[in-house]
C-alpha atoms as a PDB file:
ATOM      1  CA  UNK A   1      -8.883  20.492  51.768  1.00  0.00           C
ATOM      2  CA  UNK A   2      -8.274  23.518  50.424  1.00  0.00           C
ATOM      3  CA  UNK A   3     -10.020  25.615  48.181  1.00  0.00           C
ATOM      4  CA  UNK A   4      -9.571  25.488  43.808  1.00  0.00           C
ATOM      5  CA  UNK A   5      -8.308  29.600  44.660  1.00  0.00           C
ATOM      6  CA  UNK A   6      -5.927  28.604  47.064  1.00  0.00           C
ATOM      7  CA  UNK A   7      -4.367  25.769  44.523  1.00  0.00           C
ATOM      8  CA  UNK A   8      -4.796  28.467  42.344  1.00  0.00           C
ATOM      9  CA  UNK A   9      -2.216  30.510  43.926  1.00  0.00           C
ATOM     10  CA  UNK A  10       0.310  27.971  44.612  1.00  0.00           C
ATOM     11  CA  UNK A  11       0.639  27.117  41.256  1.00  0.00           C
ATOM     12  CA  UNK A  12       1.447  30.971  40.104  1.00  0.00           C
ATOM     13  CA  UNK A  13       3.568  31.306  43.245  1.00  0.00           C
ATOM     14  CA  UNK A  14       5.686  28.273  42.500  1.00  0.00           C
ATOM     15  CA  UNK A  15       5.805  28.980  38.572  1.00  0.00           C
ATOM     16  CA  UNK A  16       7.115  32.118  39.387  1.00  0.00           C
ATOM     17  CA  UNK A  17      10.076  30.616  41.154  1.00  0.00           C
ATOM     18  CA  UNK A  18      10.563  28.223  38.445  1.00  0.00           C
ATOM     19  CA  UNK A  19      11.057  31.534  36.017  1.00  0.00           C
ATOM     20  CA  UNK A  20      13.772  32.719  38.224  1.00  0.00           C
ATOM     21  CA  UNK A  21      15.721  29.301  38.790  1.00  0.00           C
ATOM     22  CA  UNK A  22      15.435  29.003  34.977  1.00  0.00           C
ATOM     23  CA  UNK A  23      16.853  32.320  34.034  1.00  0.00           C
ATOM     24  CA  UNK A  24      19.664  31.826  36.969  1.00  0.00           C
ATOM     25  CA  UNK A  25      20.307  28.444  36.070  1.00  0.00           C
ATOM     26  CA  UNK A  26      20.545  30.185  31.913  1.00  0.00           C
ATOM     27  CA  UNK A  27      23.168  32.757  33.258  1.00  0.00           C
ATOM     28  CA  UNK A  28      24.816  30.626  34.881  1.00  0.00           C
ATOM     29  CA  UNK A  29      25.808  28.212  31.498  1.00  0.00           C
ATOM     30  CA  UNK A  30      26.593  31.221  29.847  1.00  0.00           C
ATOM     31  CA  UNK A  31      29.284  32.034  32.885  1.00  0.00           C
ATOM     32  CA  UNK A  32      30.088  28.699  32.604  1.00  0.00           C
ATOM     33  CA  UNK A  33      30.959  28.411  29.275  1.00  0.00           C
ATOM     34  CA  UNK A  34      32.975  31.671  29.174  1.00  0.00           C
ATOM     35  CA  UNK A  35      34.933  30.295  32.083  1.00  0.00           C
ATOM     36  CA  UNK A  36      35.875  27.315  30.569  1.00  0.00           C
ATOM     37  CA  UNK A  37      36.986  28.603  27.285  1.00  0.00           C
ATOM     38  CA  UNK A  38      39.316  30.684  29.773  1.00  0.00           C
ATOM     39  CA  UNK A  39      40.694  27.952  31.467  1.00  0.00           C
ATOM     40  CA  UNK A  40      40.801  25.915  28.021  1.00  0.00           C
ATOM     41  CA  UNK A  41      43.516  29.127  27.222  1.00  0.00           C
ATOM     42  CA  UNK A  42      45.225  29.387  30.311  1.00  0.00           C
ATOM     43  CA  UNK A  43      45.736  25.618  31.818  1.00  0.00           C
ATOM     44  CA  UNK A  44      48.669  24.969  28.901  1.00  0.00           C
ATOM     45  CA  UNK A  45      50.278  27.903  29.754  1.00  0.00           C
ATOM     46  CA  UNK A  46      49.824  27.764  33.250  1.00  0.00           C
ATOM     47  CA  UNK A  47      51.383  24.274  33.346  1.00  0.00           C
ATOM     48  CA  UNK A  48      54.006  24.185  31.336  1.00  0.00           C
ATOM     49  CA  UNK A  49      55.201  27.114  33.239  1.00  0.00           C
ATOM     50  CA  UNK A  50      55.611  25.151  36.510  1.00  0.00           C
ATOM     51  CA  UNK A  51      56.997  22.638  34.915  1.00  0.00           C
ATOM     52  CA  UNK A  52      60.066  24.718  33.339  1.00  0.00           C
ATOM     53  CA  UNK A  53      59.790  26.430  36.681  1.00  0.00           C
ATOM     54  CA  UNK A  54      60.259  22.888  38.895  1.00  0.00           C
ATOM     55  CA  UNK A  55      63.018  21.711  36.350  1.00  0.00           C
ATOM     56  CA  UNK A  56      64.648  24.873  35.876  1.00  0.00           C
ATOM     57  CA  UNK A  57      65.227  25.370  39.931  1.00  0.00           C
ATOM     58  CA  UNK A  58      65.707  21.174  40.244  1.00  0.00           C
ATOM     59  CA  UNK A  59      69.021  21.861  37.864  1.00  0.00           C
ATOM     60  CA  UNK A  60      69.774  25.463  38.955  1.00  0.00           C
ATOM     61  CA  UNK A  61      69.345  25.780  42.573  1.00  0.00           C
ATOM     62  CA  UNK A  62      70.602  23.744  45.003  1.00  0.00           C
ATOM     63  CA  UNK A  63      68.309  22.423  47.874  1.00  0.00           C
ATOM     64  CA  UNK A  64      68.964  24.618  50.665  1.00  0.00           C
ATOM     65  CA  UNK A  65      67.418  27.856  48.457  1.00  0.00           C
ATOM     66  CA  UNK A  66      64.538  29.318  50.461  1.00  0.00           C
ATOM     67  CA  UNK A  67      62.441  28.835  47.430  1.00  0.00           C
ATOM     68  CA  UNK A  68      62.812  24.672  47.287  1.00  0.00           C
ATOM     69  CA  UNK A  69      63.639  24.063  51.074  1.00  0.00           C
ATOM     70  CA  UNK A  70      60.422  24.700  54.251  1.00  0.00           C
ATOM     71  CA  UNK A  71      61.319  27.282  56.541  1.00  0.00           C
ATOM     72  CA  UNK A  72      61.222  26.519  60.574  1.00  0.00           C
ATOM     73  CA  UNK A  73      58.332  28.575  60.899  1.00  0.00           C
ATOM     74  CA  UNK A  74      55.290  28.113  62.973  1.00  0.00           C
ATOM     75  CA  UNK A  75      52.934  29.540  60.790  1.00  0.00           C
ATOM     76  CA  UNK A  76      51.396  28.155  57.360  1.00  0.00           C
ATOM     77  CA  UNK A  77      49.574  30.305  54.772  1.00  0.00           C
ATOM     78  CA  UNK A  78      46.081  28.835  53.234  1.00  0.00           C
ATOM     79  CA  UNK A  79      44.562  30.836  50.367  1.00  0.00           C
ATOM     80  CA  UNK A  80      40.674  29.658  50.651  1.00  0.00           C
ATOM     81  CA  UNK A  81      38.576  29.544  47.594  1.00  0.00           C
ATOM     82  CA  UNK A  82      35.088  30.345  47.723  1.00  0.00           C
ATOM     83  CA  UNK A  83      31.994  32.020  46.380  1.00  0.00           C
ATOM     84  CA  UNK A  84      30.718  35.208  47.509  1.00  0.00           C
ATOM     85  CA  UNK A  85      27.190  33.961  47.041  1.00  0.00           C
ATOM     86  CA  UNK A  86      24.650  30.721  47.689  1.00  0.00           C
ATOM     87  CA  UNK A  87      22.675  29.087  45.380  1.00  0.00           C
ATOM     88  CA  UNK A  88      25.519  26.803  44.354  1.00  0.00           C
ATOM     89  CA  UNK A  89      24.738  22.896  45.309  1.00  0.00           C
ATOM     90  CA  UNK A  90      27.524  22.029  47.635  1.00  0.00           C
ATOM     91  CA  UNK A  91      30.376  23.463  46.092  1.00  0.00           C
ATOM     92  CA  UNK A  92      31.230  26.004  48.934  1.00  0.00           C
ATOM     93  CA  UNK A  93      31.015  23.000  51.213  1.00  0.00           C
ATOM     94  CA  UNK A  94      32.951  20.355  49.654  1.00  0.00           C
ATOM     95  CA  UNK A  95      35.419  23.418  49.400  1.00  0.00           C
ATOM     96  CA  UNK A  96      35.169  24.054  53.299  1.00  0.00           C
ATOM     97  CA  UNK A  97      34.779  20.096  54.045  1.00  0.00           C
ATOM     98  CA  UNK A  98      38.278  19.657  52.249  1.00  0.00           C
ATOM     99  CA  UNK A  99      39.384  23.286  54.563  1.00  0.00           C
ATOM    100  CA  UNK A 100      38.686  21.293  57.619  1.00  0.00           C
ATOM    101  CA  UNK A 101      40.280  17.587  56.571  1.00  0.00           C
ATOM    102  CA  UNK A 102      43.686  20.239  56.323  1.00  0.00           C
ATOM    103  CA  UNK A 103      43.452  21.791  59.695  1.00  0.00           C
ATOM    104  CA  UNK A 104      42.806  18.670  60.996  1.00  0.00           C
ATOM    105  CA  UNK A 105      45.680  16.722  59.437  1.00  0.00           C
ATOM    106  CA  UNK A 106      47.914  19.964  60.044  1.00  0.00           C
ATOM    107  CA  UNK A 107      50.577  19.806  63.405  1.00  0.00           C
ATOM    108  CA  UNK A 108      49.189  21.207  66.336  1.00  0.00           C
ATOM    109  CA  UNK A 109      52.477  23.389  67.143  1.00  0.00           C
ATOM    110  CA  UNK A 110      51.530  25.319  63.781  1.00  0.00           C
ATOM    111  CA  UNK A 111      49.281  28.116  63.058  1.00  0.00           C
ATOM    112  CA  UNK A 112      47.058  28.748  59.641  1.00  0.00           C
ATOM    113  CA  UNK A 113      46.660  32.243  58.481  1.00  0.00           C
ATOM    114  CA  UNK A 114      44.122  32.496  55.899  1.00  0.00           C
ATOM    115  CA  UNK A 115      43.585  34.710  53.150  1.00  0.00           C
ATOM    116  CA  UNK A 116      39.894  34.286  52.031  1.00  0.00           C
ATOM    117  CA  UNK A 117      38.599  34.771  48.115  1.00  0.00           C
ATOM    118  CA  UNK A 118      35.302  34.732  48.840  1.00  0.00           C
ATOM    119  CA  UNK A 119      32.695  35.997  51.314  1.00  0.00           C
ATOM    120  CA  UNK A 120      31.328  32.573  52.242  1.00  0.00           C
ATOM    121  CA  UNK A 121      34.997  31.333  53.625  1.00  0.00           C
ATOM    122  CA  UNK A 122      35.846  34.068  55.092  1.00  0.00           C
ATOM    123  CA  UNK A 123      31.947  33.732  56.961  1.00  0.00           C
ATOM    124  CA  UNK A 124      33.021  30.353  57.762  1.00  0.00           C
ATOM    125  CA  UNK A 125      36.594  31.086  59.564  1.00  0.00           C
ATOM    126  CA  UNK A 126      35.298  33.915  61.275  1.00  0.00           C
ATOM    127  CA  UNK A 127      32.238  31.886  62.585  1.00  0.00           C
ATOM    128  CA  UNK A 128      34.149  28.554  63.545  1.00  0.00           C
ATOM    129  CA  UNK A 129      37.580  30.324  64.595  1.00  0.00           C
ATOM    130  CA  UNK A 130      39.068  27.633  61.996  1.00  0.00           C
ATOM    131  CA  UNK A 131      42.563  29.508  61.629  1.00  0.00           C
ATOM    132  CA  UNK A 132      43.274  33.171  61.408  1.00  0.00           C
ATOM    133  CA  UNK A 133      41.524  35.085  59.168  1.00  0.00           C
ATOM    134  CA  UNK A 134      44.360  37.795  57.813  1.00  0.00           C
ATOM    135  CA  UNK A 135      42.937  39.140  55.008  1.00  0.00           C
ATOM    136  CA  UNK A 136      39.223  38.662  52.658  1.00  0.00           C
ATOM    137  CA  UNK A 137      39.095  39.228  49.048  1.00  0.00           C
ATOM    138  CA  UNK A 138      35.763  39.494  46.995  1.00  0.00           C
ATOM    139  CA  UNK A 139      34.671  40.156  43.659  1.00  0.00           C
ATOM    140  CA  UNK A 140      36.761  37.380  41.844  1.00  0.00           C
ATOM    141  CA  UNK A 141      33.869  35.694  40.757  1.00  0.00           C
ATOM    142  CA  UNK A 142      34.245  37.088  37.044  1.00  0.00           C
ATOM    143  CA  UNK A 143      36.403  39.099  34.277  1.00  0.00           C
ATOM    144  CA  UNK A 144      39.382  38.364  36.814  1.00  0.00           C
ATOM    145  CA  UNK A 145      42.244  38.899  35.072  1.00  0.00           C
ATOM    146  CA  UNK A 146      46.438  38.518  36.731  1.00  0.00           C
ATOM    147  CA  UNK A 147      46.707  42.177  37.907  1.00  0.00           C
ATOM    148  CA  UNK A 148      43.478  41.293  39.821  1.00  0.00           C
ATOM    149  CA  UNK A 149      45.682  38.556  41.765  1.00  0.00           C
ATOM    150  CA  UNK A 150      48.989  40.620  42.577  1.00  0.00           C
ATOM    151  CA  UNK A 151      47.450  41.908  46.292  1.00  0.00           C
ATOM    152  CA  UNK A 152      47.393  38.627  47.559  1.00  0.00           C
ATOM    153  CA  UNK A 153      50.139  36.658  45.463  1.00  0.00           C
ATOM    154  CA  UNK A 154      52.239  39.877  47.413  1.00  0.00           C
ATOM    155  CA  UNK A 155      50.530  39.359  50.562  1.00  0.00           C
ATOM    156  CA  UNK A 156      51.865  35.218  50.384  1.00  0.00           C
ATOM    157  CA  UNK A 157      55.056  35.438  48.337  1.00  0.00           C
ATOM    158  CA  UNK A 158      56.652  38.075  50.115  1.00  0.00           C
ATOM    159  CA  UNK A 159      56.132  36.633  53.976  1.00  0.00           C
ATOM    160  CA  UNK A 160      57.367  33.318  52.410  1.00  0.00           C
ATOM    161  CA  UNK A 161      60.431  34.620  51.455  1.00  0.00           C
ATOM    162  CA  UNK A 162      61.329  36.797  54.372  1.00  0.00           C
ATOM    163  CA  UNK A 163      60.763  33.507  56.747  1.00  0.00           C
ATOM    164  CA  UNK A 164      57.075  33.856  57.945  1.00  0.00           C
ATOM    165  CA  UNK A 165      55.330  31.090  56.601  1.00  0.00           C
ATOM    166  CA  UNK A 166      56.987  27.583  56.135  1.00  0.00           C
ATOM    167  CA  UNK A 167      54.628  27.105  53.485  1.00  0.00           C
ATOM    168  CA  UNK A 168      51.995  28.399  51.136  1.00  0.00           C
ATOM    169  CA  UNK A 169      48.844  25.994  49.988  1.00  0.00           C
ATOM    170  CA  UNK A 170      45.522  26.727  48.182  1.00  0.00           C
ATOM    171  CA  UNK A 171      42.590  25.342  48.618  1.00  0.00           C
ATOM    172  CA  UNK A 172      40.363  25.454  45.772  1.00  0.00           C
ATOM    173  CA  UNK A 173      37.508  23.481  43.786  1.00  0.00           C
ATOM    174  CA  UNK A 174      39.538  21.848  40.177  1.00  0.00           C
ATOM    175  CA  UNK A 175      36.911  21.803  37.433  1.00  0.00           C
ATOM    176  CA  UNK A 176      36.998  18.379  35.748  1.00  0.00           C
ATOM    177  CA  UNK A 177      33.682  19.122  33.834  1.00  0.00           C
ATOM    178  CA  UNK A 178      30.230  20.451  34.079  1.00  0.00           C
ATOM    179  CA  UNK A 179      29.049  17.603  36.317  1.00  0.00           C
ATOM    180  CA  UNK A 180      32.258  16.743  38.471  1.00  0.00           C
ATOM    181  CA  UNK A 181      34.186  19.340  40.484  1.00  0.00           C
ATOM    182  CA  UNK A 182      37.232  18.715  42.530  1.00  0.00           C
ATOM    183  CA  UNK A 183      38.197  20.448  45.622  1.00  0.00           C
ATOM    184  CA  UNK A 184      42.145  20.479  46.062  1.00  0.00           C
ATOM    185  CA  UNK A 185      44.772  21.109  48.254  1.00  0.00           C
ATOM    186  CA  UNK A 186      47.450  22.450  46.585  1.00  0.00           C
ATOM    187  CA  UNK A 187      51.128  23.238  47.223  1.00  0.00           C
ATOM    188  CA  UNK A 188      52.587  26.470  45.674  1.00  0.00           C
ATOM    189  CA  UNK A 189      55.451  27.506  48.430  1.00  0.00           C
ATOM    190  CA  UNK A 190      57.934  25.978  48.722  1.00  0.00           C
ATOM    191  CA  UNK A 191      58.265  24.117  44.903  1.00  0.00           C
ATOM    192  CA  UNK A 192      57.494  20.707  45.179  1.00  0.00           C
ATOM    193  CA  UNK A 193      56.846  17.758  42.192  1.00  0.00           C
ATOM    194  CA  UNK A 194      53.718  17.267  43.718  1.00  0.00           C
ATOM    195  CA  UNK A 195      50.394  19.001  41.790  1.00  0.00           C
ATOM    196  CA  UNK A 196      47.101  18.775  40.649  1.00  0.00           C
ATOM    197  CA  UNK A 197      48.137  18.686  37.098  1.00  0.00           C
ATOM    198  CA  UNK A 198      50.693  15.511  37.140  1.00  0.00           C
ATOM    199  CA  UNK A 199      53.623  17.733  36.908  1.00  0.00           C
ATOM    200  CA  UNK A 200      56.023  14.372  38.348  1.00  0.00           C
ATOM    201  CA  UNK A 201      54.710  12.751  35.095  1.00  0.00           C
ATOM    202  CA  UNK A 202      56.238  15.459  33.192  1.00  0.00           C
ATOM    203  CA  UNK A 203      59.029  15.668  35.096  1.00  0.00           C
ATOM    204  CA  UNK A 204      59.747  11.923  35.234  1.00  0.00           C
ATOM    205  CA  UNK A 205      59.929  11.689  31.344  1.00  0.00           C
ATOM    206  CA  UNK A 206      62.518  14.894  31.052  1.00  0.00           C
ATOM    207  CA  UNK A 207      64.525  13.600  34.023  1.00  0.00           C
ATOM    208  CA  UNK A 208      66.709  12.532  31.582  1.00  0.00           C
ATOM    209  CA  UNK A 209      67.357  15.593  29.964  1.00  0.00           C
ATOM    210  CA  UNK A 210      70.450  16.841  29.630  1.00  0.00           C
ATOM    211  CA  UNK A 211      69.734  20.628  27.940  1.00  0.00           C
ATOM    212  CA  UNK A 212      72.084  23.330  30.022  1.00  0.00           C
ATOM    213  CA  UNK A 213      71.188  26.519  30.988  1.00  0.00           C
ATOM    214  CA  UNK A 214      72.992  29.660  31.310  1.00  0.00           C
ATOM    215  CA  UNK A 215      72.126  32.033  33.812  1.00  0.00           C
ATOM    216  CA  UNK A 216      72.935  36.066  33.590  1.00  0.00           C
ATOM    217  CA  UNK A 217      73.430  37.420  36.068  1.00  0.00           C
ATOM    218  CA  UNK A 218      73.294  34.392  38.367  1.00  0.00           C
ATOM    219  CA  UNK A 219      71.106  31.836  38.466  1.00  0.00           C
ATOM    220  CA  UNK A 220      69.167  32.587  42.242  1.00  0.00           C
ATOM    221  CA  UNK A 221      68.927  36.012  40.078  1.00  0.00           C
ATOM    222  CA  UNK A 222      66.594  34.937  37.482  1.00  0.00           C
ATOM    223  CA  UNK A 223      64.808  32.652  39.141  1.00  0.00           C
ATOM    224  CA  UNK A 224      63.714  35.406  42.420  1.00  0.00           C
ATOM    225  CA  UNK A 225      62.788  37.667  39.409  1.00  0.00           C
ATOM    226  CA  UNK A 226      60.492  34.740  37.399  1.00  0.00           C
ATOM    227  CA  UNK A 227      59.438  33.299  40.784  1.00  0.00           C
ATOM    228  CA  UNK A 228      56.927  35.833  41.382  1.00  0.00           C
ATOM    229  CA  UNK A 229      55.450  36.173  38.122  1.00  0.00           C
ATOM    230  CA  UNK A 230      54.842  32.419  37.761  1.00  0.00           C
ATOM    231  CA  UNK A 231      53.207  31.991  40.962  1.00  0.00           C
ATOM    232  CA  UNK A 232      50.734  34.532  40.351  1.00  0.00           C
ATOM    233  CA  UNK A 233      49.984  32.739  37.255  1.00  0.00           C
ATOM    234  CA  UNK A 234      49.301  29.646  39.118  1.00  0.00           C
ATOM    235  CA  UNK A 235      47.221  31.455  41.783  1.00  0.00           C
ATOM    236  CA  UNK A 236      45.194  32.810  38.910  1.00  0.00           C
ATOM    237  CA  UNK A 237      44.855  29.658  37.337  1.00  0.00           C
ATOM    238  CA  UNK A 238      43.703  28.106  40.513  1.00  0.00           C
ATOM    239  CA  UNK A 239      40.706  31.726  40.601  1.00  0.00           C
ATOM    240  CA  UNK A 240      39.725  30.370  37.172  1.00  0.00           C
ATOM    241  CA  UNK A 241      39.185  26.900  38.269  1.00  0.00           C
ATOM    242  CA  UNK A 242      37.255  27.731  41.151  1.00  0.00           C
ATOM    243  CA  UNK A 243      34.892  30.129  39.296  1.00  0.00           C
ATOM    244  CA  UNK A 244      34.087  27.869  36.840  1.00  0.00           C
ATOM    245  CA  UNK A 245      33.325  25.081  39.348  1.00  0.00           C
ATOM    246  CA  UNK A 246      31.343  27.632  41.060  1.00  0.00           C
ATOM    247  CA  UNK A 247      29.228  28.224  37.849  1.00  0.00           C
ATOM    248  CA  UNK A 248      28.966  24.580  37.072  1.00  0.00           C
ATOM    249  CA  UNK A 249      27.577  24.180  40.240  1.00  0.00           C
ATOM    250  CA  UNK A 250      25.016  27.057  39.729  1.00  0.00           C
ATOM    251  CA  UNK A 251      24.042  25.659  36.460  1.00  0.00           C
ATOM    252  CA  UNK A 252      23.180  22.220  38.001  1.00  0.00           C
ATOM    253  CA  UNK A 253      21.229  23.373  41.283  1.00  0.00           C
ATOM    254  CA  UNK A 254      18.993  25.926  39.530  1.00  0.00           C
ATOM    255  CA  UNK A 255      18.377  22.739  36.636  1.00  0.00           C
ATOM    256  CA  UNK A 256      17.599  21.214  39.498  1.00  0.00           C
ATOM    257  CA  UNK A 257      15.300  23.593  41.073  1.00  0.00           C
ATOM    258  CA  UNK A 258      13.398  24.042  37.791  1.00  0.00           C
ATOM    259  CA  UNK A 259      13.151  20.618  37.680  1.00  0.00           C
ATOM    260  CA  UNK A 260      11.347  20.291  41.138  1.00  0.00           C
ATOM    261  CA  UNK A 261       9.648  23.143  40.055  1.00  0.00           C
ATOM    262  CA  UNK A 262       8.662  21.685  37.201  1.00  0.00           C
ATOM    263  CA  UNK A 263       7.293  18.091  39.082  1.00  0.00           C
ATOM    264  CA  UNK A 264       5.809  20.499  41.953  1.00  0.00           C
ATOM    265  CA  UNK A 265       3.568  22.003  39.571  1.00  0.00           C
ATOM    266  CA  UNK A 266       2.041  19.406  38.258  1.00  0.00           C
ATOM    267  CA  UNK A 267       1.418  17.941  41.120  1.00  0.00           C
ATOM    268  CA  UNK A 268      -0.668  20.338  42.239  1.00  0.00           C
ATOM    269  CA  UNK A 269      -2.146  20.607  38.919  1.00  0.00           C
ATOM    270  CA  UNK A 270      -3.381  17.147  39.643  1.00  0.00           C
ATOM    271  CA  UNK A 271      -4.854  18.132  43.009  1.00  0.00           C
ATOM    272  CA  UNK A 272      -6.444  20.920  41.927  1.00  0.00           C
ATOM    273  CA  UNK A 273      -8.159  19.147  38.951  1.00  0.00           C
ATOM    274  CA  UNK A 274      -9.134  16.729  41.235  1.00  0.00           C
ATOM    275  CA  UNK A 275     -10.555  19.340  43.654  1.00  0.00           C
ATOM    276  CA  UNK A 276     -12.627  21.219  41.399  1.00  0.00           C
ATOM    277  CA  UNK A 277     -13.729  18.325  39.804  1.00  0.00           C
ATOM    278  CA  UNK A 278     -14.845  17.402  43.063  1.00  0.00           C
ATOM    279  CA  UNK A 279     -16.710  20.412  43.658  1.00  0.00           C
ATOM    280  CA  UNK A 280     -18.291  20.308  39.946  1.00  0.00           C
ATOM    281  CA  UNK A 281     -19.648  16.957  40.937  1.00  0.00           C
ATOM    282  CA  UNK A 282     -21.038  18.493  44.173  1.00  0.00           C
ATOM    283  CA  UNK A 283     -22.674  21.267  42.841  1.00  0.00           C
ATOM    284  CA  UNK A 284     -24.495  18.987  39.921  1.00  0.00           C
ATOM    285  CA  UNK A 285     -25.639  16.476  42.556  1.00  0.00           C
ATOM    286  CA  UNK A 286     -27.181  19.816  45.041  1.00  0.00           C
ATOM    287  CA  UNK A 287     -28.955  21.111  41.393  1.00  0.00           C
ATOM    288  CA  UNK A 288     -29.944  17.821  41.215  1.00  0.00           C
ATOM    289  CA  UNK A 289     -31.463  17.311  44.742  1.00  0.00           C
ATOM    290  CA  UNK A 290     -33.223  20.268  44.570  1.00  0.00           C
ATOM    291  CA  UNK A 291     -35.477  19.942  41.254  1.00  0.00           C
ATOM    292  CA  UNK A 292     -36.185  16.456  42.711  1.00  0.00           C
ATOM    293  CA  UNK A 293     -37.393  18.463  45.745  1.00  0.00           C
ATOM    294  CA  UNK A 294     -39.585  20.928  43.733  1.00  0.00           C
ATOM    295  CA  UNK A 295     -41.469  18.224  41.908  1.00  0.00           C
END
């Protein structure tokens, strides 16, 4: 058994962790928070925009434009969302689990390039050979803000449209709420109904629509000059969602690390009450012994 000291220094050793997990787990909410009163801001915005965008090009454009109709390309763009650091529960691995269900499901005859936001990802592709790793972006984790997400929306949109990539999908955790996190495979090249958001919903109950729009110049004119812009508001809105997944996540293992913590230290509390009470009793009954032996 060992000794009260040793007990001693458990205790401090483990309380000491629990002051770390508690002040992670405290920045962490407030990350949280801020991230959701982003999203809260954005996700109207965000949506309506591809919806206007779907109906717009559904009444404008005819199916054979490069931005509605899959190329005959080999190759298919993923934009991976990560974290560049641990400490999260499993959200980098329900990310990566749903990463792997699409490489799986994808044809064999076609090849995944992968643009990484995050270091853990990109750790992952290089380390498994899961696709081709073409470019890694880090840093996203906070204060991103749309001019952070031209690079890549650049480094996607533009191969798309001169025939690279048949099409362009991210893969990203959805927030839902502090507790639940949703990792998504989403469609962003070419425009389909289907999203994360219900956008056929939308779409289904303005089928019926019958507004008109005029186009200046032409209409492929202004919707190649919108495209861009809109998609690198979805991209960023899909950044957002990760980050505050990622934060949620945080929150909830370091809770739960204080929590064990927590339990952890008063077990050995227990133990070492026990112990010394142990060697309390000892001591008396030796005292003891021995004035019995001097009479």
């Amino acid at each position: 058994m060992p000794s009260t000291q040793e007990f001693r220094r458990r205790i401090k050793s483990v309380n000491n962790t629990k002051q770390i997990t508690k002040a992670m787990e405290m920045i962490a909410s407030i990350k949280m928070q801020k991230s959701v009163r982003t999203i809260a801001q954005a996700r109207s915005y965000i949506q309506n925009a591809w919806n206007i965008l779907h109906m717009v090009t559904q009444k404008a454009l005819s199916e054979d434009h490069p931005l509605i109709k899959a190329t005959l390309a080999n190759r298919t763009a993923v934009i991976l969302i990560t974290s560049d650091r641990g400490l999260c529960g499993s959200y980098n691995a329900e990310v990566i689990k749903k990463y792997i269900s699409f490489i799986r499901n994808s044809s064999t005859d076609i090849e995944v390039d992968i643009i990484a936001i995050g270091k853990v990802g990109a750790a992952y592709v290089k380390r498994y050979k899961l696709g081709n790793l073409v470019a890694e972006f880090k840093g996203l984790e906070s204060n991103v803000s749309v001019e952070d997400i031209i690079p890549i929306s650049k480094l996607t949109n533009g191969e798309f449209l001169a025939g690279k990539y048949n099409k362009v999908t991210i893969i990203y955790s959805h927030f839902v709420s502090s507790l639940k996190q949703t990792p998504v495979v989403k469609q962003i090249l070419p425009i389909t109904a289907d999203h994360i958001d219900n956008t056929d919903l939308w779409i289904a109950a303005n089928s019926n629509d019958e507004t008109e729009f005029k186009f200046e110049p032409d209409p492929a004119a202004v919707i190649d000059g919108i495209l861009l812009q809109i998609l690198r508001v979805q991209l960023y809105g899909a950044v957002l969602e990760a980050n505050a997944s990622e934060h949620s996540a945080r929150m909830v293992a370091m809770k739960s690390a204080t929590d064990n913590a927590n339990s952890l230290i008063d077990e050995l509390t227990l133990i070492y009450n026990s112990v010394r009470q142990d060697n309390i009793t000892k001591e008396i009954a030796e005292i003891a012994g021995a004035a019995e032996a001097m009479k």
